[in-house]
C-alpha atoms as a PDB file:
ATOM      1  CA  UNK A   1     -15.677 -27.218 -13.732  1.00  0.00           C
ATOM      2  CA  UNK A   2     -13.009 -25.107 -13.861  1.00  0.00           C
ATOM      3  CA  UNK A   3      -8.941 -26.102 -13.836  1.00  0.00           C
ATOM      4  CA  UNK A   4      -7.578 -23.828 -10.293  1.00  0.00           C
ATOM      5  CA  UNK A   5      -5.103 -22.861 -12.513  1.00  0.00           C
ATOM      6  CA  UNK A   6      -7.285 -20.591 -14.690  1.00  0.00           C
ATOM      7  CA  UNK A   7      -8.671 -19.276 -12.162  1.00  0.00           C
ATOM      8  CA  UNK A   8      -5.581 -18.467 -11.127  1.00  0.00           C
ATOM      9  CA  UNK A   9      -4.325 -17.071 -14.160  1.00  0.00           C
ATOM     10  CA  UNK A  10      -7.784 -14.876 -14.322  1.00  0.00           C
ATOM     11  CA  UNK A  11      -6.680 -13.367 -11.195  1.00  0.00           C
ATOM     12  CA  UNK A  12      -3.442 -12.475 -12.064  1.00  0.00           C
ATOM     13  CA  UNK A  13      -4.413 -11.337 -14.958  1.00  0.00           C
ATOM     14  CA  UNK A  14      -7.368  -8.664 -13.110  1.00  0.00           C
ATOM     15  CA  UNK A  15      -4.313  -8.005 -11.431  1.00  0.00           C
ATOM     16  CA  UNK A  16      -1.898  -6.908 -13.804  1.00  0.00           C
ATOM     17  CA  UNK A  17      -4.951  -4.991 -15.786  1.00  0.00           C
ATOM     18  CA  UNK A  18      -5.095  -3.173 -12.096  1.00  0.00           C
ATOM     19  CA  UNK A  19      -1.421  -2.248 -12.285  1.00  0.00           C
ATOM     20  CA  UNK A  20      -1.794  -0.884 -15.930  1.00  0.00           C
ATOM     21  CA  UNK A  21      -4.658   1.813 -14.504  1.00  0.00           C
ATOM     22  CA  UNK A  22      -2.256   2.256 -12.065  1.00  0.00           C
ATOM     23  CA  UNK A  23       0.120   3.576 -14.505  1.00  0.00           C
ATOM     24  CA  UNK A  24      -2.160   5.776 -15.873  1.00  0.00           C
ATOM     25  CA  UNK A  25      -3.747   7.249 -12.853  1.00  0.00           C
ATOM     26  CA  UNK A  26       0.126   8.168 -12.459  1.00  0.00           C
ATOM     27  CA  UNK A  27       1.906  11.297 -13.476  1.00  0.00           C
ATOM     28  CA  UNK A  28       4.563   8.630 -14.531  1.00  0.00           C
ATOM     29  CA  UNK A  29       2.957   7.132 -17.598  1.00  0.00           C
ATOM     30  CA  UNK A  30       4.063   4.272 -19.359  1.00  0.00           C
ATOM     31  CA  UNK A  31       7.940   4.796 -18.859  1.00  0.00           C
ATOM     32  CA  UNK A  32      10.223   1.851 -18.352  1.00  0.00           C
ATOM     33  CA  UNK A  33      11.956   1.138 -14.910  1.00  0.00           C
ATOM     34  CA  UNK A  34      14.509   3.973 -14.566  1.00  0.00           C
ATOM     35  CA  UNK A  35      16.881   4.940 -11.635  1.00  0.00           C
ATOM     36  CA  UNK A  36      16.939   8.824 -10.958  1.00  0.00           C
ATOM     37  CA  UNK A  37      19.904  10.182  -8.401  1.00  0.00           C
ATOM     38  CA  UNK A  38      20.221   6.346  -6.694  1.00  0.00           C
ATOM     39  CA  UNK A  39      16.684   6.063  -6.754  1.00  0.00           C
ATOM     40  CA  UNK A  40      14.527   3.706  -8.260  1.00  0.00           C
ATOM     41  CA  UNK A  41      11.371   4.628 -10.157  1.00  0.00           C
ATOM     42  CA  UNK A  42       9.178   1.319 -10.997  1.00  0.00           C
ATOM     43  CA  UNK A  43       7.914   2.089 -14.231  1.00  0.00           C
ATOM     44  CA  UNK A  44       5.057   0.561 -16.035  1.00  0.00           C
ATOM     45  CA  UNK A  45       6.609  -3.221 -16.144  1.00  0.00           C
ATOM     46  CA  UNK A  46       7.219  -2.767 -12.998  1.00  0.00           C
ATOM     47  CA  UNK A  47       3.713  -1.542 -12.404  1.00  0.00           C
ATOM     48  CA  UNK A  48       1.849  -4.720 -14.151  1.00  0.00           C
ATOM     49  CA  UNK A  49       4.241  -7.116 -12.220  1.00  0.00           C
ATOM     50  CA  UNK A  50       3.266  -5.676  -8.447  1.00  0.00           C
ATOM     51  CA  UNK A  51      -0.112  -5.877  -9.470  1.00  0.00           C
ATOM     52  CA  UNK A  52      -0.259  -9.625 -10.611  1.00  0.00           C
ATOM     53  CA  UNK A  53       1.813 -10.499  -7.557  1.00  0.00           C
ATOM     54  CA  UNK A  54      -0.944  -8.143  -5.114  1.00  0.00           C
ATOM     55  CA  UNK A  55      -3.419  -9.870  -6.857  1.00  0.00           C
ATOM     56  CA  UNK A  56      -2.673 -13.478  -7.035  1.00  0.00           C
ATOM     57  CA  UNK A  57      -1.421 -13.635  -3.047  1.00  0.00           C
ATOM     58  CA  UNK A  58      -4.523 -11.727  -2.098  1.00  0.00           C
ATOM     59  CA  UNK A  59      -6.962 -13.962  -3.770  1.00  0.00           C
ATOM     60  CA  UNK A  60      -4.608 -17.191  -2.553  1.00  0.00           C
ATOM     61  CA  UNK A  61      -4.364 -15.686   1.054  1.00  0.00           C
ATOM     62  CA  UNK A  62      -7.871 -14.533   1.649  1.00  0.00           C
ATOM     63  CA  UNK A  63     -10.138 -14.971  -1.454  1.00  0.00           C
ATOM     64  CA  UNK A  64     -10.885 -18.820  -2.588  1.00  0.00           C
ATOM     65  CA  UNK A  65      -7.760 -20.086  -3.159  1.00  0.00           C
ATOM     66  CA  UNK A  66      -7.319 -20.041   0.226  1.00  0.00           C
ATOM     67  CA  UNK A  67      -9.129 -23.232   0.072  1.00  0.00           C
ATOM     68  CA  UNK A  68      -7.684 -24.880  -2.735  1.00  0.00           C
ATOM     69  CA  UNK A  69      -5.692 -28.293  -2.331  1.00  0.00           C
ATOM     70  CA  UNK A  70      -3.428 -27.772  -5.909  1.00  0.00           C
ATOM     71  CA  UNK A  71      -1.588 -31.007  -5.093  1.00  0.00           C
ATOM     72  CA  UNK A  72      -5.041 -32.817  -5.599  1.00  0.00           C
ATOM     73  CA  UNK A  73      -5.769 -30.519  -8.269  1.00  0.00           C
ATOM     74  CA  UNK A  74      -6.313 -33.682 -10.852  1.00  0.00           C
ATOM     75  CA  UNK A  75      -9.123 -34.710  -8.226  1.00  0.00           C
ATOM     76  CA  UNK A  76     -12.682 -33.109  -9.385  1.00  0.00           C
ATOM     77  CA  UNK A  77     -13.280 -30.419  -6.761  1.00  0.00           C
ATOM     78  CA  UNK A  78     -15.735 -27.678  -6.922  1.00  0.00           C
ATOM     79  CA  UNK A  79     -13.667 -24.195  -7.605  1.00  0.00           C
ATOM     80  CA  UNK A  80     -15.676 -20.752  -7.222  1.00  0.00           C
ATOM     81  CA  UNK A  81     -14.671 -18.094  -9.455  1.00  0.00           C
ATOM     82  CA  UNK A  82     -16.844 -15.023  -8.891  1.00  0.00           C
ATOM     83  CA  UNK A  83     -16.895 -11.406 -10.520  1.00  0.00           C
ATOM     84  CA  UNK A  84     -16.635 -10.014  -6.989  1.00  0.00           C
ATOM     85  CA  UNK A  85     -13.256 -11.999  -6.834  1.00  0.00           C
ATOM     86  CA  UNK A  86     -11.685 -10.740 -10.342  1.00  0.00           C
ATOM     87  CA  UNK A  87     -13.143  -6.855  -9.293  1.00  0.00           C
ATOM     88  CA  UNK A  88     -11.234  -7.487  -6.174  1.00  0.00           C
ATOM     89  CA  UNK A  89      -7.902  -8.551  -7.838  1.00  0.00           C
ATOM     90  CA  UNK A  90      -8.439  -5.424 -10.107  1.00  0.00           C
ATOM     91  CA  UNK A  91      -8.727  -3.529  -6.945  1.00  0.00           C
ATOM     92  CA  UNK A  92      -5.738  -5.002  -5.545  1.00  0.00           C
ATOM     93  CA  UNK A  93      -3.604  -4.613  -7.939  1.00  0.00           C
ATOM     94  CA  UNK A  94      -4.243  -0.619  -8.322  1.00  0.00           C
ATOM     95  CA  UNK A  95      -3.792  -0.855  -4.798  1.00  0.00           C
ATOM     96  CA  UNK A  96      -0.437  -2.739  -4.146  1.00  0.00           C
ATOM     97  CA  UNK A  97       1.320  -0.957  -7.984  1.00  0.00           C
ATOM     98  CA  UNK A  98      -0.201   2.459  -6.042  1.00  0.00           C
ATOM     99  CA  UNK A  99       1.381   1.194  -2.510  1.00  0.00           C
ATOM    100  CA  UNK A 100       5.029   1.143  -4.612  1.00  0.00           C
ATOM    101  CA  UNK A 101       4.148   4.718  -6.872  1.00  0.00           C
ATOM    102  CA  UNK A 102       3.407   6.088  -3.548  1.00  0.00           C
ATOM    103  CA  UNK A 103       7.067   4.868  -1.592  1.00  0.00           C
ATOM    104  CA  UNK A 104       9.044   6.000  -4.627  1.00  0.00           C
ATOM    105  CA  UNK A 105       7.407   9.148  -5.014  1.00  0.00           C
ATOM    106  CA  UNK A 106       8.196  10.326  -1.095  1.00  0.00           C
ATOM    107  CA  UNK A 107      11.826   9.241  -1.709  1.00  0.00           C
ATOM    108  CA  UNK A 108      11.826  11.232  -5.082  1.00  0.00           C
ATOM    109  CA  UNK A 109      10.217  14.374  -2.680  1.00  0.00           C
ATOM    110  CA  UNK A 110      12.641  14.147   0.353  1.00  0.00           C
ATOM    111  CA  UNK A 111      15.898  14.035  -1.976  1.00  0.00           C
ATOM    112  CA  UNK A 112      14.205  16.873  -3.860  1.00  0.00           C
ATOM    113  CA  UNK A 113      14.094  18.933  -0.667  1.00  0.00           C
ATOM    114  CA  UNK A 114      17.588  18.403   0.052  1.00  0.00           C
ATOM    115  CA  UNK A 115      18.766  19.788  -3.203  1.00  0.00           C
ATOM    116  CA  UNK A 116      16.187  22.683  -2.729  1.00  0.00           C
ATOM    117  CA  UNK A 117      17.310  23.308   0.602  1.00  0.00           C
ATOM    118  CA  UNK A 118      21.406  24.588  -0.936  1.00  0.00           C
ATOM    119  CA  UNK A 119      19.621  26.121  -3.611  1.00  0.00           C
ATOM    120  CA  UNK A 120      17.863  29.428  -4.314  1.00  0.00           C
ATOM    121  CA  UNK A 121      14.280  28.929  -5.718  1.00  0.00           C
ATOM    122  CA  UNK A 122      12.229  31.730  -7.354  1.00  0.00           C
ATOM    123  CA  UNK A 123       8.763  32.161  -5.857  1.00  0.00           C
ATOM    124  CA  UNK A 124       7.556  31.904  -9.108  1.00  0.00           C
ATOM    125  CA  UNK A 125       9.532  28.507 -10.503  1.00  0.00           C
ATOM    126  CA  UNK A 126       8.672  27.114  -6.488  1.00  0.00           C
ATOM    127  CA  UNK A 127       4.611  27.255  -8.266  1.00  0.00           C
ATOM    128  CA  UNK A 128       5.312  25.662 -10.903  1.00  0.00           C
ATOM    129  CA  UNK A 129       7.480  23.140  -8.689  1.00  0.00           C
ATOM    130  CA  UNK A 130       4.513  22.707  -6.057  1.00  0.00           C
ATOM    131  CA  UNK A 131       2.330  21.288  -9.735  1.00  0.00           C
ATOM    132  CA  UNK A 132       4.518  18.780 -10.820  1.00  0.00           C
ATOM    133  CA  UNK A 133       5.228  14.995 -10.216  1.00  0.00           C
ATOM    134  CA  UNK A 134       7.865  14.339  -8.026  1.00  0.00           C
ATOM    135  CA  UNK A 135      10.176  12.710 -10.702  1.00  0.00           C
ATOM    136  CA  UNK A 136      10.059  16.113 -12.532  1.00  0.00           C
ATOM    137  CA  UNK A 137      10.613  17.869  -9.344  1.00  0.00           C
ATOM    138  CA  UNK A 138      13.852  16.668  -8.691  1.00  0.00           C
ATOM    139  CA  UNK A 139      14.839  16.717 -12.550  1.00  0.00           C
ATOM    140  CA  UNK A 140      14.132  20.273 -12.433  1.00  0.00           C
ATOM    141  CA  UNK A 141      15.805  20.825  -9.055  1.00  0.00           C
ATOM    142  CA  UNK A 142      19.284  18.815 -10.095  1.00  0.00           C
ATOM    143  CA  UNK A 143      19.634  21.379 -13.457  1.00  0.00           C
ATOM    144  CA  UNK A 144      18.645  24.471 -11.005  1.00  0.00           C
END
């Protein structure tokens, strides 16, 4: 018998495990929430919370906490906790800390192309542009 809140608290934490491979699947790396030219980059915090939160509300929208009656959580009721459910949190959190990389890196790429626009770019330095992460794009752009 198991208490729905450890279940719960498994979840989130598949979750948050999901957001940290997140982070390193990233070019970002472990860096701390950071604004660059208005925009804000998420960070590795940032990261570990969206994938918690992804997590947790997929597994209590869809998975089997769906089912669960937590103000009769004193009452003895028979909670399922399967590894297919924690290997879907972990899933869902790479997916929803990925969802949030993804946004702030196409807002990092279209302000990049509007300083790159004014400016004029070697063909060579527009190669080594075209093989970086976006945050270093637009760094390297802004001191062009």
């Amino acid at each position: 018998m198991t208490n729905p809140w450890e279940c719960a608290a498994l979840i989130s934490i598949s979750g948050s495990l999901g957001g940290v491979v997140n982070a390193l699947l990233s070019d970002n790396g472990f860096i701390l929430p950071t604004k660059v030219k208005d925009i804000w980059c998420p960070g590795f915090v940032s990261n570990v919370m969206i994938g918690t939160f992804s997590a947790f509300a997929s597994w209590s929208f869809y998975g089997s906490g769906a089912g669960l009656d937590i103000s009769s959580a004193g009452a003895r009721t028979q909670i399922s906790l399967t590894f297919s459910a924690l290997a879907g949190a972990f899933m869902v959190g790479v997916a929803g800390a990925r969802w949030i990389t993804n946004e702030v890196d196409k807002r990092l790429l279209a302000e990049s192309v509007k300083i790159a626009a004014r400016k004029d770019v070697l063909e060579v330095d527009c190669e080594k542009l075209a093989c970086s992460p976006p945050k270093k794009v637009l760094q390297t752009l802004m001191q062009a």
